[in-house]
PDB file of N, CA and C in Angstrom:
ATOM      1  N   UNK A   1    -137.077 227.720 -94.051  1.00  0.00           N
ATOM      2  CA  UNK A   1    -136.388 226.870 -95.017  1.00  0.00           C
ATOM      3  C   UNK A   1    -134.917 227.255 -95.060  1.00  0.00           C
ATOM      4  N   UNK A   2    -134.324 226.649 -95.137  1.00  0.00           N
ATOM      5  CA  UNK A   2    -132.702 226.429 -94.931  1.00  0.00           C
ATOM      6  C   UNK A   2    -132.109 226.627 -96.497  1.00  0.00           C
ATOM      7  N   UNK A   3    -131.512 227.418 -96.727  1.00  0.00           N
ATOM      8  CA  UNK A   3    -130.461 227.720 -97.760  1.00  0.00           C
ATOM      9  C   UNK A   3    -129.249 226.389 -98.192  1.00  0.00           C
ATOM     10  N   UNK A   4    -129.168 226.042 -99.712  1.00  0.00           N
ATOM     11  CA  UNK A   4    -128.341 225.199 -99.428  1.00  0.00           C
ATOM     12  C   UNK A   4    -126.531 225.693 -98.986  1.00  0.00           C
ATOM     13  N   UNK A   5    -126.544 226.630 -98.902  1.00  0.00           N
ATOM     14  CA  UNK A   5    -125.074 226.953 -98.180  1.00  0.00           C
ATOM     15  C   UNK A   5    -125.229 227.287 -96.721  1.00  0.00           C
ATOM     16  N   UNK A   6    -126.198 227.345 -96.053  1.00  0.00           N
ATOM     17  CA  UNK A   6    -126.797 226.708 -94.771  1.00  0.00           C
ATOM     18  C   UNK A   6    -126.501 224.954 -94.605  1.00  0.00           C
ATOM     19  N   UNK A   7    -126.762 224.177 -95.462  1.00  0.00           N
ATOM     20  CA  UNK A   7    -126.838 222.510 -94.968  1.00  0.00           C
ATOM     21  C   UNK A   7    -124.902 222.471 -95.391  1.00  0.00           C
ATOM     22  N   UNK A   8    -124.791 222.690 -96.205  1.00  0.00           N
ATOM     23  CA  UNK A   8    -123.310 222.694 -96.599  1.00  0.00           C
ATOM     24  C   UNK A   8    -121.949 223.221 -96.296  1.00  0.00           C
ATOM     25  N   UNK A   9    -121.610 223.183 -95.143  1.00  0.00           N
ATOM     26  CA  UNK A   9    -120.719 224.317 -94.426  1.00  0.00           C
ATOM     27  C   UNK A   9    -119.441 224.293 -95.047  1.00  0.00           C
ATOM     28  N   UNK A  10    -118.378 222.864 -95.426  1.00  0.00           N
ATOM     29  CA  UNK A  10    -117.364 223.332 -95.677  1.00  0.00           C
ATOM     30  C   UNK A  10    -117.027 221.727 -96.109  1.00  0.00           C
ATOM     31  N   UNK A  11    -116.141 222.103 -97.551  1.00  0.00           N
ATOM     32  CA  UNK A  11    -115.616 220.339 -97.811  1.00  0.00           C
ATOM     33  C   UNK A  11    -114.726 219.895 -96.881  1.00  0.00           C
ATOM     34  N   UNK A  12    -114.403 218.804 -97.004  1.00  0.00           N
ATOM     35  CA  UNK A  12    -113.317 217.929 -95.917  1.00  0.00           C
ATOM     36  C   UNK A  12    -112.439 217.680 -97.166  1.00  0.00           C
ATOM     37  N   UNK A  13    -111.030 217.879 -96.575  1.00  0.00           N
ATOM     38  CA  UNK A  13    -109.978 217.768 -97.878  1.00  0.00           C
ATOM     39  C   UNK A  13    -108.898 216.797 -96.625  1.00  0.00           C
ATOM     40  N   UNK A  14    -108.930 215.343 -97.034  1.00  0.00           N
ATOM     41  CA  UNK A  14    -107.982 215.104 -96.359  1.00  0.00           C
ATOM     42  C   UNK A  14    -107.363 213.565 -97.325  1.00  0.00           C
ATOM     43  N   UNK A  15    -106.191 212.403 -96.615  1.00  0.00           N
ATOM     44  CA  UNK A  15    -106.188 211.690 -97.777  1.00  0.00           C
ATOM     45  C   UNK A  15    -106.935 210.957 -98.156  1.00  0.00           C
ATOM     46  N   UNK A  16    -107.887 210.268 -97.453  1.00  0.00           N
ATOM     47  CA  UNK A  16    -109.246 209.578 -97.592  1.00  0.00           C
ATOM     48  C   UNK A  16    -110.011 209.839 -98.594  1.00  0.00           C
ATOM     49  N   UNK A  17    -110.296 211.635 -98.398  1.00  0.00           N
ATOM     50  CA  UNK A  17    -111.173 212.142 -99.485  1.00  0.00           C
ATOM     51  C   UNK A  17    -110.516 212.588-100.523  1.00  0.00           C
ATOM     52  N   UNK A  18    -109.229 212.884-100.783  1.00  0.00           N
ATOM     53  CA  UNK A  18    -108.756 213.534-102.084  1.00  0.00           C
ATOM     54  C   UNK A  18    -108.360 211.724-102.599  1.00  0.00           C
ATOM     55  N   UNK A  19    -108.359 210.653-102.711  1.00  0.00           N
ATOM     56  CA  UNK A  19    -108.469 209.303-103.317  1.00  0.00           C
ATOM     57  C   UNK A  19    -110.044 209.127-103.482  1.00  0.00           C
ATOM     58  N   UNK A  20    -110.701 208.964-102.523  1.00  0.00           N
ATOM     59  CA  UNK A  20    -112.143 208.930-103.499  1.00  0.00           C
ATOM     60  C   UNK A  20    -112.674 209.862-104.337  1.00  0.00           C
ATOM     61  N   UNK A  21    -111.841 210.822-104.872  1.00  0.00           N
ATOM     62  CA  UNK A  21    -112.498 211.756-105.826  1.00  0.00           C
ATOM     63  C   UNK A  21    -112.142 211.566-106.833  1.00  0.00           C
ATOM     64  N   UNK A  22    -111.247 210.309-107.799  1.00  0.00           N
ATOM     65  CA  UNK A  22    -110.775 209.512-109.019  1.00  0.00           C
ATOM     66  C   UNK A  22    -112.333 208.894-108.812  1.00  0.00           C
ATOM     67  N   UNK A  23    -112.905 208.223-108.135  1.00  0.00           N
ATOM     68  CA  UNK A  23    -114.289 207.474-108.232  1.00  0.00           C
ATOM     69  C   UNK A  23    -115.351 208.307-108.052  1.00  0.00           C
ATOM     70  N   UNK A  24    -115.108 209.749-108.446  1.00  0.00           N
ATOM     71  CA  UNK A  24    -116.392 210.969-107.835  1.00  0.00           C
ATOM     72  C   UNK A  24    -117.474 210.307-106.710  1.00  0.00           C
ATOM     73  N   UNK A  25    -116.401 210.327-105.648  1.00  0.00           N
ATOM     74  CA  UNK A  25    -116.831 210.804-104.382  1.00  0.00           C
ATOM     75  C   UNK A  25    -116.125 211.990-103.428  1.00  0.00           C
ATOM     76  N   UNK A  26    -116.984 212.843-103.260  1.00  0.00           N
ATOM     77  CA  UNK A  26    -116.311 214.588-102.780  1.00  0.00           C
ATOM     78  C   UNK A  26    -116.891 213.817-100.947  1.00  0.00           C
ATOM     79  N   UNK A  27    -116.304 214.828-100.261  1.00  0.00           N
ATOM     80  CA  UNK A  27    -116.889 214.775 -98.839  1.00  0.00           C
ATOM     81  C   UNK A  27    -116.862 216.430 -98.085  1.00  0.00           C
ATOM     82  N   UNK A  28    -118.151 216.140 -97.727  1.00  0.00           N
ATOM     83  CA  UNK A  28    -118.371 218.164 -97.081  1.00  0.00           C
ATOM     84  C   UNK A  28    -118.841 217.716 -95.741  1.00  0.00           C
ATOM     85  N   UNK A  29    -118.388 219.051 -95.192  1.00  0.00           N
ATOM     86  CA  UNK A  29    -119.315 219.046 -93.210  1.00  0.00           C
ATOM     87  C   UNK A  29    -120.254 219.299 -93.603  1.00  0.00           C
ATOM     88  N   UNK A  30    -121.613 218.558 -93.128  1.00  0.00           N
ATOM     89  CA  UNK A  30    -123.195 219.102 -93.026  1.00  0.00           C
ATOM     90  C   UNK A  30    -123.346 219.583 -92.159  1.00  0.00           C
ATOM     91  N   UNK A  31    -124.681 220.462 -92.547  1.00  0.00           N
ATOM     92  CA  UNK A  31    -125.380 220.662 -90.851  1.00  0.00           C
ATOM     93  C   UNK A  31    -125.847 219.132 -90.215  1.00  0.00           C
ATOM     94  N   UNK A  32    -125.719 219.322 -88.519  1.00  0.00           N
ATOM     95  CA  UNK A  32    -126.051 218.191 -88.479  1.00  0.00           C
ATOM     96  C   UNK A  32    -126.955 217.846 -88.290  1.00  0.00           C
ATOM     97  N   UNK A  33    -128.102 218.502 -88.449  1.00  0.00           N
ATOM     98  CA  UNK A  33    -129.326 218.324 -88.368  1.00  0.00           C
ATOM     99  C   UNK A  33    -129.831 218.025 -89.756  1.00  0.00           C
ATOM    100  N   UNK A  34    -129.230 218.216 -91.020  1.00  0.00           N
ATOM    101  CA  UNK A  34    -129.170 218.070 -92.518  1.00  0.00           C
ATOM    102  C   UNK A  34    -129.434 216.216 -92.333  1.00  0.00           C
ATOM    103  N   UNK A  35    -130.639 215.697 -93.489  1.00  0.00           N
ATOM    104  CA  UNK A  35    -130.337 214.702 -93.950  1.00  0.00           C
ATOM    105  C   UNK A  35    -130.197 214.554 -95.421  1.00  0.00           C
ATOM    106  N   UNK A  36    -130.422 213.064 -95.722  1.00  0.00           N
ATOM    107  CA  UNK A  36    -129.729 212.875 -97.308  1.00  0.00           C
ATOM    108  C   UNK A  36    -130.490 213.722 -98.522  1.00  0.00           C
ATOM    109  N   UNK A  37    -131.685 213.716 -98.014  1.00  0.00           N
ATOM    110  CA  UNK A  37    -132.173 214.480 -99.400  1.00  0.00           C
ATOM    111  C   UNK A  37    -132.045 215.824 -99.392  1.00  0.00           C
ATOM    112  N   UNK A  38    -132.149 216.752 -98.420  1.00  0.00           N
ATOM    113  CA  UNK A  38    -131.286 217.914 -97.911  1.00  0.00           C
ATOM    114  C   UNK A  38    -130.187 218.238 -98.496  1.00  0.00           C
ATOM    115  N   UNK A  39    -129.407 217.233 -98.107  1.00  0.00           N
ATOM    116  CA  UNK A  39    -127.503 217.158 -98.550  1.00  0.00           C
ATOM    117  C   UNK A  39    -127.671 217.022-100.289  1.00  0.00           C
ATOM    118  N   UNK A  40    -128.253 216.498-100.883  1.00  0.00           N
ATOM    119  CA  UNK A  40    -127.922 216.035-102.374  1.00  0.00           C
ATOM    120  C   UNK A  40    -128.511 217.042-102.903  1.00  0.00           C
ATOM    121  N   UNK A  41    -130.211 217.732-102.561  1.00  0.00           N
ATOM    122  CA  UNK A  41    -130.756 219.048-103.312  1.00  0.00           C
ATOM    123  C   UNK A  41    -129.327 220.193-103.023  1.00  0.00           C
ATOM    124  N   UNK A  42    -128.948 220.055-102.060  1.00  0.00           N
ATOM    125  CA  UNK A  42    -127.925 221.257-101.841  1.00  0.00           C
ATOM    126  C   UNK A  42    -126.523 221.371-102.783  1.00  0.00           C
ATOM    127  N   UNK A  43    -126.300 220.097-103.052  1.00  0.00           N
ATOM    128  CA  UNK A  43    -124.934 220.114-103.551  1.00  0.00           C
ATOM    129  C   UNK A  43    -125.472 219.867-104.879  1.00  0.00           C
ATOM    130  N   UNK A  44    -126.644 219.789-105.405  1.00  0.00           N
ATOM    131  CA  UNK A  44    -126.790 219.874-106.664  1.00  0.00           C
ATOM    132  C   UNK A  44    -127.219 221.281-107.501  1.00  0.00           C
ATOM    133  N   UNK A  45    -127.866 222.270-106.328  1.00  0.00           N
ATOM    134  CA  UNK A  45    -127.907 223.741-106.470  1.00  0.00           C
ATOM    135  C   UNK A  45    -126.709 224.342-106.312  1.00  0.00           C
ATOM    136  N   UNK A  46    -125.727 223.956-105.769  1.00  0.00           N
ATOM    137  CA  UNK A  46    -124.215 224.526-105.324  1.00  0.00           C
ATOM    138  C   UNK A  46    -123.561 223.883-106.691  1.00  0.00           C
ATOM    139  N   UNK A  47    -123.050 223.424-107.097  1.00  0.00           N
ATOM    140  CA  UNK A  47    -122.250 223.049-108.110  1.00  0.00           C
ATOM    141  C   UNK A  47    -122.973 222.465-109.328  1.00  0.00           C
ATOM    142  N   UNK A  48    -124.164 222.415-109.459  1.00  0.00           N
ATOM    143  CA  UNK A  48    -124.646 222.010-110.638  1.00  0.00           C
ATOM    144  C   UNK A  48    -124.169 220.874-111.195  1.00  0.00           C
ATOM    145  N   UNK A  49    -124.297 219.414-110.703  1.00  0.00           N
ATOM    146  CA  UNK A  49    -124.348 218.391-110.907  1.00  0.00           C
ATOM    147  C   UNK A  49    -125.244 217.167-110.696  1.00  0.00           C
ATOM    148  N   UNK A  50    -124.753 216.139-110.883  1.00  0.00           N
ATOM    149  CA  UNK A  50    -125.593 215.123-110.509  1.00  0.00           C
ATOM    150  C   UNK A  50    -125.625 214.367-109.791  1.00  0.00           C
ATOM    151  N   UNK A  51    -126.294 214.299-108.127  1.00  0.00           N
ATOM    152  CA  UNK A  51    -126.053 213.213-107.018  1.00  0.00           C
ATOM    153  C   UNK A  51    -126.686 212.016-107.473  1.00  0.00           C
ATOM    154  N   UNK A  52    -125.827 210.877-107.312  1.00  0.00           N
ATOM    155  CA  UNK A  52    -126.210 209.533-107.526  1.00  0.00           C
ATOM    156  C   UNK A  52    -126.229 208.752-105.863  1.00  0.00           C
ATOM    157  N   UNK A  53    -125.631 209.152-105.226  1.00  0.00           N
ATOM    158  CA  UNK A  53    -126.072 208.584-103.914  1.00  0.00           C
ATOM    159  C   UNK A  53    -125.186 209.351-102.775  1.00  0.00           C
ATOM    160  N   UNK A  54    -125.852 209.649-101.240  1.00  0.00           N
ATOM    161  CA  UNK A  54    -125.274 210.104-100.343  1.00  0.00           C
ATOM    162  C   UNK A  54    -124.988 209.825 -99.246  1.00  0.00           C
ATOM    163  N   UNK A  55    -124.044 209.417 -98.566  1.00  0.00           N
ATOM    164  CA  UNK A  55    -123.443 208.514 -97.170  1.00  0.00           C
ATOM    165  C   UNK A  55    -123.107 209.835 -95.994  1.00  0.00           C
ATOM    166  N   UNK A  56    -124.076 209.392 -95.164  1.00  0.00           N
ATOM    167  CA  UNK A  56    -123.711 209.992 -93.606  1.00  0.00           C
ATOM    168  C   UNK A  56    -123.436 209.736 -92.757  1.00  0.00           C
ATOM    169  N   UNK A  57    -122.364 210.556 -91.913  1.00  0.00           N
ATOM    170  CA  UNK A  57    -121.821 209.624 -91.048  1.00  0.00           C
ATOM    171  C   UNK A  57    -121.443 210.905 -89.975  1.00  0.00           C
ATOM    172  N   UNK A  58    -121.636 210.363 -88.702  1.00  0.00           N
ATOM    173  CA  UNK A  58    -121.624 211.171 -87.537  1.00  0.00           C
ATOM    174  C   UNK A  58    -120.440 210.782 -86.919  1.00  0.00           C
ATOM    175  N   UNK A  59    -119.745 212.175 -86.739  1.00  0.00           N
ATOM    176  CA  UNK A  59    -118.605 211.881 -86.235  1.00  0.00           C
ATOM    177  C   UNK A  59    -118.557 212.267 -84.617  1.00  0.00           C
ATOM    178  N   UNK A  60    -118.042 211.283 -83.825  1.00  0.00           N
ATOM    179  CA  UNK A  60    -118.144 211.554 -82.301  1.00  0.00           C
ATOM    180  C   UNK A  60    -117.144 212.184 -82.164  1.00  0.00           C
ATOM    181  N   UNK A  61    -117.413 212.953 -80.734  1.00  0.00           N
ATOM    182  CA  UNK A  61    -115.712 213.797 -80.246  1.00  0.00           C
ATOM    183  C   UNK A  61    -114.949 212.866 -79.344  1.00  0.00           C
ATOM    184  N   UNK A  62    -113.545 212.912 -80.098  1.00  0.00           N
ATOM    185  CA  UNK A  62    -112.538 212.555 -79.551  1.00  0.00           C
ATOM    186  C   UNK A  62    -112.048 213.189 -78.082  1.00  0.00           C
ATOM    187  N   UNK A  63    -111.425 212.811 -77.232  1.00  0.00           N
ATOM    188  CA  UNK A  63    -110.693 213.349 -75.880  1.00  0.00           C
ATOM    189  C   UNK A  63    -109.775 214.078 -76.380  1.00  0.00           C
ATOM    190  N   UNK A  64    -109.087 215.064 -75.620  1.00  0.00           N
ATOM    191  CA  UNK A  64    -107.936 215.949 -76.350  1.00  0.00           C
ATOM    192  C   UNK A  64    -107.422 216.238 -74.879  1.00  0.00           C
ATOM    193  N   UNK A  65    -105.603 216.678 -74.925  1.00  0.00           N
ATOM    194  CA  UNK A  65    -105.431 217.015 -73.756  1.00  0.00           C
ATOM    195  C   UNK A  65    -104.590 218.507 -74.456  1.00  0.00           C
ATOM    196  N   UNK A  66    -104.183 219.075 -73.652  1.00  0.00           N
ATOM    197  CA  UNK A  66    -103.135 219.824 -74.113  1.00  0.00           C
ATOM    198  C   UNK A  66    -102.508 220.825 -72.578  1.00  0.00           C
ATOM    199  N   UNK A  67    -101.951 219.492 -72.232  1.00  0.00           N
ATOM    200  CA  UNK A  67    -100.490 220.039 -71.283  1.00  0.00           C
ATOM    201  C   UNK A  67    -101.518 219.298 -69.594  1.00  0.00           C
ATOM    202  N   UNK A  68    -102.269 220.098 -68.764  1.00  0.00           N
ATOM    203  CA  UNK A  68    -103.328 220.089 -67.888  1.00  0.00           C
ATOM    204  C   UNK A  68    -104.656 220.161 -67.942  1.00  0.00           C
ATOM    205  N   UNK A  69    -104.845 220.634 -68.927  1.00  0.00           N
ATOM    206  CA  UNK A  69    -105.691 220.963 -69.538  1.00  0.00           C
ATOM    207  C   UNK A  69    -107.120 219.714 -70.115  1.00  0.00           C
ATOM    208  N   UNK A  70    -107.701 219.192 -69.876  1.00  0.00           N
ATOM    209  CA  UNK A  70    -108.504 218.152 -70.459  1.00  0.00           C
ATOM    210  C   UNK A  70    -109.648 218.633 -71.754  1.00  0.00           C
ATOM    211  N   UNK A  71    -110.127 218.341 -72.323  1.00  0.00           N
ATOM    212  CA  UNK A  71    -110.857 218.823 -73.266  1.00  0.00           C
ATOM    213  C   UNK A  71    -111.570 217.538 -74.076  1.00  0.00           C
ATOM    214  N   UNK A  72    -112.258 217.858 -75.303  1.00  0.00           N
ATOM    215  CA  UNK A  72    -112.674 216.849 -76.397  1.00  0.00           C
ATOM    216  C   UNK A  72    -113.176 217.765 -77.722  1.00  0.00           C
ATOM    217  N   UNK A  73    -112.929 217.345 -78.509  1.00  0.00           N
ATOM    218  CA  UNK A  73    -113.025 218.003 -79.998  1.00  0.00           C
ATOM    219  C   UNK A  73    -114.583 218.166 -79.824  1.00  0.00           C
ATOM    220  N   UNK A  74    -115.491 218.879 -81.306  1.00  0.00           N
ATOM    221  CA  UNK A  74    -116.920 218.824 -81.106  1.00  0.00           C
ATOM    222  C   UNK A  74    -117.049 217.827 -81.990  1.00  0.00           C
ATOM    223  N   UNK A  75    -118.106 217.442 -82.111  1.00  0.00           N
ATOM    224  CA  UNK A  75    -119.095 216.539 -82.813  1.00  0.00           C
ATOM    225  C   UNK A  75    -119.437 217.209 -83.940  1.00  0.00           C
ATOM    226  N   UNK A  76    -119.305 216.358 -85.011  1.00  0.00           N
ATOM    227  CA  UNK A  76    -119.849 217.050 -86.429  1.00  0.00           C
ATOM    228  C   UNK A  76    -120.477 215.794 -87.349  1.00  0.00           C
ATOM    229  N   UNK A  77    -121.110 216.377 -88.417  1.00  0.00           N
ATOM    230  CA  UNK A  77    -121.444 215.876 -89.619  1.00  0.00           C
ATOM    231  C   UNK A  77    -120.475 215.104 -90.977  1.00  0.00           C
ATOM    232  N   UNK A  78    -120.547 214.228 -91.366  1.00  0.00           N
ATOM    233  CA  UNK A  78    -119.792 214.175 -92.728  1.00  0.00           C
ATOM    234  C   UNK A  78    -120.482 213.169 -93.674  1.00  0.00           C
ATOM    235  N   UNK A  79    -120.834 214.533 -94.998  1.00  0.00           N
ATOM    236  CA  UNK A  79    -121.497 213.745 -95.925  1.00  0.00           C
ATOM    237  C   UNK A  79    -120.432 213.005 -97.107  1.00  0.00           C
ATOM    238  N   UNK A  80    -120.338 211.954 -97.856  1.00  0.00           N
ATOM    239  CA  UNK A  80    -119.522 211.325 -98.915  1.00  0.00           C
ATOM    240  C   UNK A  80    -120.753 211.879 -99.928  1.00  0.00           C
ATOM    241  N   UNK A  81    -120.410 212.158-101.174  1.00  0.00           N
ATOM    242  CA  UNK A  81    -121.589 212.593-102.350  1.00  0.00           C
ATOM    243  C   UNK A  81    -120.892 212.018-103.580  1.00  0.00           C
ATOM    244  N   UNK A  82    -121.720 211.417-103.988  1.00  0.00           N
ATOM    245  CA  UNK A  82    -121.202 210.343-105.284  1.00  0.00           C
ATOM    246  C   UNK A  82    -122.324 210.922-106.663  1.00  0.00           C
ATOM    247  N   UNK A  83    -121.599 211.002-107.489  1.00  0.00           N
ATOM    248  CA  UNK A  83    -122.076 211.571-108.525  1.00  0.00           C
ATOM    249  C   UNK A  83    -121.949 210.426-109.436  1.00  0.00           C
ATOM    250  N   UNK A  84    -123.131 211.043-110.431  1.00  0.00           N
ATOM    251  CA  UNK A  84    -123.328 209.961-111.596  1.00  0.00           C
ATOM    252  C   UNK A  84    -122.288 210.194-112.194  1.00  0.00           C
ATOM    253  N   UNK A  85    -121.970 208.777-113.031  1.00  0.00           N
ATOM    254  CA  UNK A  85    -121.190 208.871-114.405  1.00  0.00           C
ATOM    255  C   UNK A  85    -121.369 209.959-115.504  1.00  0.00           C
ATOM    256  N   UNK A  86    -122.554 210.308-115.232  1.00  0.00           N
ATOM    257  CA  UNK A  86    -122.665 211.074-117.046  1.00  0.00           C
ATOM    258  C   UNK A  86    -122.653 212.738-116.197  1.00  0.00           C
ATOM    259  N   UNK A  87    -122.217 212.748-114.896  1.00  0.00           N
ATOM    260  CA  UNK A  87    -122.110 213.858-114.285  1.00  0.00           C
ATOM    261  C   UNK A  87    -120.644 214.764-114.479  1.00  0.00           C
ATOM    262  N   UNK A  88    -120.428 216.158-114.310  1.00  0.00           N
ATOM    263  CA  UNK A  88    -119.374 216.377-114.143  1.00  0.00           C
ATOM    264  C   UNK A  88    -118.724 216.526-113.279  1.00  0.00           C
ATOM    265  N   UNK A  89    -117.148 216.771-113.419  1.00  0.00           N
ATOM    266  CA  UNK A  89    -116.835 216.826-111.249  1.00  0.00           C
ATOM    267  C   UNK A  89    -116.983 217.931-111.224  1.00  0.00           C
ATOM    268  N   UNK A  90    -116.502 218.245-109.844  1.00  0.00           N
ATOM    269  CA  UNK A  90    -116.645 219.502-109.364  1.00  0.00           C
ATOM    270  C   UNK A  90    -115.202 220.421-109.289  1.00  0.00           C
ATOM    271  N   UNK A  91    -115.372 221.214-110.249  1.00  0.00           N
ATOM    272  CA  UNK A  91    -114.176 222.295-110.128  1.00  0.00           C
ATOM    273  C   UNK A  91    -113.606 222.803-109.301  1.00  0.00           C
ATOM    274  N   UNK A  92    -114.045 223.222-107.970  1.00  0.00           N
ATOM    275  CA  UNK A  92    -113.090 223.231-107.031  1.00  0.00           C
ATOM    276  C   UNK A  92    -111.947 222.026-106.338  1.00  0.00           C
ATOM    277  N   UNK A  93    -112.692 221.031-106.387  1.00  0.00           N
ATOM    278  CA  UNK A  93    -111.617 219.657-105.834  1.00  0.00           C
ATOM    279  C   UNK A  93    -110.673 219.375-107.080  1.00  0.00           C
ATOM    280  N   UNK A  94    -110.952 219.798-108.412  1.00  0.00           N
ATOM    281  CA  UNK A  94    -109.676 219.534-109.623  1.00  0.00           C
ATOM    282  C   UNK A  94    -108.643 219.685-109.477  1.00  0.00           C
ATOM    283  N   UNK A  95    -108.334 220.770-108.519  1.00  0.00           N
ATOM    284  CA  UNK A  95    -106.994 221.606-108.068  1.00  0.00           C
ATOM    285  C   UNK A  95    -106.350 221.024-107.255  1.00  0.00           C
ATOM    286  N   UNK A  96    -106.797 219.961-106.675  1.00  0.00           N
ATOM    287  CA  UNK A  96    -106.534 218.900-105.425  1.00  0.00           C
ATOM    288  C   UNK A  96    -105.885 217.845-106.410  1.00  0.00           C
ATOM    289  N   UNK A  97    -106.420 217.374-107.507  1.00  0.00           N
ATOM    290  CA  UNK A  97    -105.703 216.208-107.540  1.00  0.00           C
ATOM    291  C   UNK A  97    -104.785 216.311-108.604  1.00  0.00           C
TER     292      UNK A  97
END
């Protein structure tokens, strides 16, 4: 059994996600083997709130060059986590906005 700071590796802070967090929606890297009910027990043992619904989305790797060099980013996870109204936010992203 998987720990929820196992399914939950790390939030995504970028401008996309620091604007959907006025509408409490946060966004974290999953494992990617993590699905939705996985992702929502986890972030509701991690911050003690309330998931109202959870969006996944697989991100493909991009090409990358750098100079001769050819490459491509890795492939990851990204969950959106929407919390109820009568929920609270989450204290770490407060500092963000």
């Amino acid at each position: 059994m998987k720990s929820a700071y196992d399914i939950i590796l790390k939030p995504v802070i970028s401008e996309a996600a620091i604007e959907n967090m006025q509408q409490k929606k946060y966004t974290f890297k999953v494992a990617s083997d993590a699905n939705k009910i996985e992702i929502k027990k986890a972030v509701e043992e991690i911050f003690k709130v309330e998931v109202d619904k959870v969006t996944t989305i697989s991100v493909k790797s991009k090409p990358k060059r750098m100079g001769y060099h050819k490459g491509s980013t890795s492939e990851w996870k990204k969950a959106i986590v929407k919390l109820t109204p009568a929920s609270k936010t989450i204290e770490f992203f407060d500092s963000l906005m």
